[in-house]
Protein backbone atom coordinates (compact mmCIF):
# COMPACT_ATOMS: atom_id res chain seq x y z
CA UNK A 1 37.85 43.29 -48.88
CA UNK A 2 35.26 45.70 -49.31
CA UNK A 3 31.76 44.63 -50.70
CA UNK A 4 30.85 44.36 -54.17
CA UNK A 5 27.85 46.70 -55.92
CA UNK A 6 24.41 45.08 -54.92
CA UNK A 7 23.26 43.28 -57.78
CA UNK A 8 20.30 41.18 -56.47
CA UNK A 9 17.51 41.63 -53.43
CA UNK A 10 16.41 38.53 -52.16
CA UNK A 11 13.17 38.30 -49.99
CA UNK A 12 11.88 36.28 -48.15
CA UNK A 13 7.48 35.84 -48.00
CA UNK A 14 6.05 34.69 -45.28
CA UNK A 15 6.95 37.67 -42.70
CA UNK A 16 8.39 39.93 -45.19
CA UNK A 17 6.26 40.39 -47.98
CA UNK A 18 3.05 39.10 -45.94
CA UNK A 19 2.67 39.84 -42.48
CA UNK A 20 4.04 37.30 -40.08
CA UNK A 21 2.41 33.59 -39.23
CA UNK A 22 3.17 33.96 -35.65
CA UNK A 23 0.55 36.72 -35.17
CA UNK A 24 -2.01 34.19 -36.23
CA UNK A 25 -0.22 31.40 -33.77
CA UNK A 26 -0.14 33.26 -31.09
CA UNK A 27 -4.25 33.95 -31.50
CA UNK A 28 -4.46 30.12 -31.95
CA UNK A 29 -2.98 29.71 -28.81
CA UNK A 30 -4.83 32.20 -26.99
CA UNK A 31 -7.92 31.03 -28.31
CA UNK A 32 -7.41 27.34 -27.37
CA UNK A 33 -5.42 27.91 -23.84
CA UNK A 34 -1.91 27.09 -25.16
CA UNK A 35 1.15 28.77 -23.45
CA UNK A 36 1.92 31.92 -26.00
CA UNK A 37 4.77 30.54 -28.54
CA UNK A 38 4.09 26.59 -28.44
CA UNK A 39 3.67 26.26 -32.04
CA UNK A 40 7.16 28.49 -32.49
CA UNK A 41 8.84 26.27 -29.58
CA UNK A 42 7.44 22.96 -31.39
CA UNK A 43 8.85 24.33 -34.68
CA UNK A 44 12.50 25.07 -32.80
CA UNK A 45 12.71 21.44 -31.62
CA UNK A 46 14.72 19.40 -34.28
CA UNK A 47 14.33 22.18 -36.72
CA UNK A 48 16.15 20.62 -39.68
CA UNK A 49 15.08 17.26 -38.88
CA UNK A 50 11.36 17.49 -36.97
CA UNK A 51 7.85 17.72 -39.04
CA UNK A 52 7.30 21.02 -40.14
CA UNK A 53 11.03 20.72 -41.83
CA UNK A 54 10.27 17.76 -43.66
CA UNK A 55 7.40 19.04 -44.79
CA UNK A 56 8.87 21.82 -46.22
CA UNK A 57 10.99 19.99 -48.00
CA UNK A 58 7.83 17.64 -49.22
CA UNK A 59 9.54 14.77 -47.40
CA UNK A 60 6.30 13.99 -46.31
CA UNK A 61 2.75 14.32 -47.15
CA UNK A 62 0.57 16.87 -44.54
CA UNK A 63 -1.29 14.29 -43.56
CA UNK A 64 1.63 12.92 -42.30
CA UNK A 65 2.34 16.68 -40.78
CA UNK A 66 -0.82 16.40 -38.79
CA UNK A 67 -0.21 13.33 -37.38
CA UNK A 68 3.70 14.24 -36.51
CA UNK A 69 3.22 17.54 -35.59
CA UNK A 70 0.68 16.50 -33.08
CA UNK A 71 3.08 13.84 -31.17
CA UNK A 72 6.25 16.49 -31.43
CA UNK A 73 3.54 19.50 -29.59
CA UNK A 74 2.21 16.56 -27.16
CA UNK A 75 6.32 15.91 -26.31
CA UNK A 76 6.21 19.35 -25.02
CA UNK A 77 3.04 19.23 -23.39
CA UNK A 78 0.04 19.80 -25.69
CA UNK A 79 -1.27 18.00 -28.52
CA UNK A 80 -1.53 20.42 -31.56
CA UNK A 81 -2.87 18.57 -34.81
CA UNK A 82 -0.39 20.11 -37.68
CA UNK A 83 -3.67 20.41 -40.01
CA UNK A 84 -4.71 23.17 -36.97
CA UNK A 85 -0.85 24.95 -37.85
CA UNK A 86 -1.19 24.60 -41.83
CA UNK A 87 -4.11 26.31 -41.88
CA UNK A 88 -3.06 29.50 -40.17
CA UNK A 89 -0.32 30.23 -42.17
CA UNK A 90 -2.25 32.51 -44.68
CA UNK A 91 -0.77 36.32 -44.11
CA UNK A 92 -1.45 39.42 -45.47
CA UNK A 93 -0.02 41.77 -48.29
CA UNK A 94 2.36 44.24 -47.21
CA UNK A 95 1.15 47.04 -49.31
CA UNK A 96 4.55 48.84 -48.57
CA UNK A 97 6.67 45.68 -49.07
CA UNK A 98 5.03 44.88 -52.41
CA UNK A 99 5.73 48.93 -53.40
CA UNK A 100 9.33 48.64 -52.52
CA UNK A 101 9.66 45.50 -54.41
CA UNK A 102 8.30 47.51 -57.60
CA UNK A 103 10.45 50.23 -56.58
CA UNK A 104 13.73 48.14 -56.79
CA UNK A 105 12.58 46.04 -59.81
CA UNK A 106 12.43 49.78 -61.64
CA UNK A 107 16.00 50.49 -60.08
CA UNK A 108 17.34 47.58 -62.37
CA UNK A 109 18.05 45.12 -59.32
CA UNK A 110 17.56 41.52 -59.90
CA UNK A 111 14.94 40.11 -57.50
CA UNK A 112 14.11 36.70 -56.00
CA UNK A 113 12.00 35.32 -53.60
CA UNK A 114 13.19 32.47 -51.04
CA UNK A 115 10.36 30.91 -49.47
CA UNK A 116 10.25 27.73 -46.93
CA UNK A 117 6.49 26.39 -48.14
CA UNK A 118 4.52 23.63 -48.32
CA UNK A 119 2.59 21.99 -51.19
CA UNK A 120 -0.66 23.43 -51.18
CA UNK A 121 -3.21 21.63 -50.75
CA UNK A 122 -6.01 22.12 -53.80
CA UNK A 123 -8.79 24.91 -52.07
CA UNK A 124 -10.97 26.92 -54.57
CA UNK A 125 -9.40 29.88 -56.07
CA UNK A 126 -10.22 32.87 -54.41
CA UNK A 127 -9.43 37.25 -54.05
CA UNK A 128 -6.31 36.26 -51.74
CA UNK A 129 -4.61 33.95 -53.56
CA UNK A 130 -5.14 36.13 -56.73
CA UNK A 131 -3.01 38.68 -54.96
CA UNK A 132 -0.10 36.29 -54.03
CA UNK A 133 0.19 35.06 -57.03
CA UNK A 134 0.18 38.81 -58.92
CA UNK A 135 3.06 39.77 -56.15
CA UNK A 136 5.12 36.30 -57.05
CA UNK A 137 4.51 36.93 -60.23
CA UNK A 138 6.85 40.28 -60.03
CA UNK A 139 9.98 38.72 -58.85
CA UNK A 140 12.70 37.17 -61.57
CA UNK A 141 12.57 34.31 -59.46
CA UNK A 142 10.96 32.34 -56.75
CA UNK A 143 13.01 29.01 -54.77
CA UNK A 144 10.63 27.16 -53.47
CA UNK A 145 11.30 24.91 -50.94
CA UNK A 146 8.94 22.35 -51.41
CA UNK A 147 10.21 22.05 -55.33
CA UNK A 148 13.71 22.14 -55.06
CA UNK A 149 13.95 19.49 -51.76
CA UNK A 150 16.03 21.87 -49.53
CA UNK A 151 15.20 24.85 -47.19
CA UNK A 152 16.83 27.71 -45.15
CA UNK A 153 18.76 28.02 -43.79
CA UNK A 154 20.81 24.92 -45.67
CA UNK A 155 23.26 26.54 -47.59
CA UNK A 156 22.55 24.83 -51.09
CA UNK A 157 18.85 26.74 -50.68
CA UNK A 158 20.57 30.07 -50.91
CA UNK A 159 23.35 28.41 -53.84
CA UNK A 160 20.60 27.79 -55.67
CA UNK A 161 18.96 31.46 -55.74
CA UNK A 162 22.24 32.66 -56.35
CA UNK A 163 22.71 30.12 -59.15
CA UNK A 164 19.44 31.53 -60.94
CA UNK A 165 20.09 35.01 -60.74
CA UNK A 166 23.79 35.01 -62.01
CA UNK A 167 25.16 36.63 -58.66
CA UNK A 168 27.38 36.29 -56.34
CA UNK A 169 26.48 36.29 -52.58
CA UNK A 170 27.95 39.19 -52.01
CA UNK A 171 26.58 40.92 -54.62
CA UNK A 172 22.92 40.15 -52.58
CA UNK A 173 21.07 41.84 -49.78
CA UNK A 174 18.34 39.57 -48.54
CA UNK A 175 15.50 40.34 -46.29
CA UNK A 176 13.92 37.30 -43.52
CA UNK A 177 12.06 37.64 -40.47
CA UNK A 178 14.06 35.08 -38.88
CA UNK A 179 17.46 35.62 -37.50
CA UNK A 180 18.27 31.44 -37.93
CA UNK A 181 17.51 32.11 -41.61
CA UNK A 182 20.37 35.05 -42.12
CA UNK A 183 23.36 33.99 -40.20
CA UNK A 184 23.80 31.57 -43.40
CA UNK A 185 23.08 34.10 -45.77
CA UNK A 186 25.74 37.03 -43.86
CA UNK A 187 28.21 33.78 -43.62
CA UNK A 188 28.27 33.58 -47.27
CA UNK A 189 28.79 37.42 -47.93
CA UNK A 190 25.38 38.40 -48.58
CA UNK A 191 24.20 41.75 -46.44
CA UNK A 192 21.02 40.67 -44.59
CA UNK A 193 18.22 42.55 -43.09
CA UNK A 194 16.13 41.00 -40.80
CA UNK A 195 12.63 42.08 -40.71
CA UNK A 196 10.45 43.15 -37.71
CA UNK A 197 8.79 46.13 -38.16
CA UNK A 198 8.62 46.81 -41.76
CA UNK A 199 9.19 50.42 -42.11
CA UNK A 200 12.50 49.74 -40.52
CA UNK A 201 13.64 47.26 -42.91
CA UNK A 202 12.79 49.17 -45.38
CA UNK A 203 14.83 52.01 -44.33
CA UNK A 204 18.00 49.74 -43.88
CA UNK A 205 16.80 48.54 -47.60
CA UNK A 206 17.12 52.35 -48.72
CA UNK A 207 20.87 52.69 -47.16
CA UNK A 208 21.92 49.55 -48.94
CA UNK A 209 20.42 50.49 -52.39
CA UNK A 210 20.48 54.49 -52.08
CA UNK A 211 16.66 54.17 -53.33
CA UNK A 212 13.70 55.76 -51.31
CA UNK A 213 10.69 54.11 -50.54
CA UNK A 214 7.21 55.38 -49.33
């Protein structure tokens, strides 16, 4: 059966609309003389049932994350304390991301944004978070892991966007960095883009919608 008309874009933050955490591992790991792509291979281990998922689901506190995420990383070979991990998550705006967002908000899409997170711990407002906030602020909706107690790539995570938008899945392109994330998504009839380099996205974004970006 062919697709329906695209109704909704779905995005994903970390990766898509900010630039991607693992740049700021992989530094970590330089920096302290970890193999390149611990933290990812810790975070691959158990990955619906080991620390950083429960966390993300706010099954635990990040105190608890420290502590867990340290024995899962020393399992493998190096003791990483998960406070270390939490605080390297901060990316940056995607000027071009946050334009194409506008861009398809004007086109009449319906927008949402999917986002595995934690609860954030209480820091002093400051420039950055300003900016995240103005850029969530744009979307129809936001899922947030860490508020509704599920994830991606469960299922219900992606029911639930669906569910506050009005849509159908395949009425839905979404965009992730992470291919474990999608195959979900595509199994429920959405059309998925997986994000690398961003300009390329965004030009599979433009043959899905027909809209031109940049």
């Amino acid at each position: 059966m062919p697709n329906k008309p695209l109704r909704a874009v779905l995005w994903d933050f970390g990766g898509v609309i900010l630039s991607s955490p693992f740049e700021a591992f992989n530094r970590y790991e330089e920096a302290n003389s970890l193999p390149r792509d611990i933290i990812r291979r810790v975070n691959a281990t158990d990955p619906h049932t080991n620390a950083w998922a429960l966390l993300e689901r706010s099954d635990i506190s990040p105190a608890e994350f420290d502590r867990m995420f340290a024995d899962e990383s020393e399992a493998l070979g190096h003791r990483i304390p998960g406070a270390d991990v939490l605080a390297l998550l901060s990316g940056d705006v995607r000027p071009a991301m946050v334009a194409a967002l506008d861009s398809v908000i004007e086109a009449g899409y319906l927008t949402a944004c999917l986002t595995n997170n934690v609860v954030s711990t209480a820091e002093p407002a400051n420039e950055r978070q300003a900016e995240v906030r103005a850029v969530m602020a744009r979307f129809h909706h936001v899922v947030e892991s860490s508020k509704v107690g599920c994830r991606k790539p469960e299922p219900r995570f992606y029911e639930i966007a669906c569910g506050l938008l009005a849509v159908s899945p395949d009425e839905c392109v979404f965009l992730d960095d992470l291919g474990i994330n999608l195959k979900p998504a595509a199994a429920m009839g959405m059309r998925t883009i997986k994000v690398g380099d961003p300009s390329a996205a965004l030009a599979e974004l433009s043959d899905h919608l027909g809209l031109r970006f940049g």
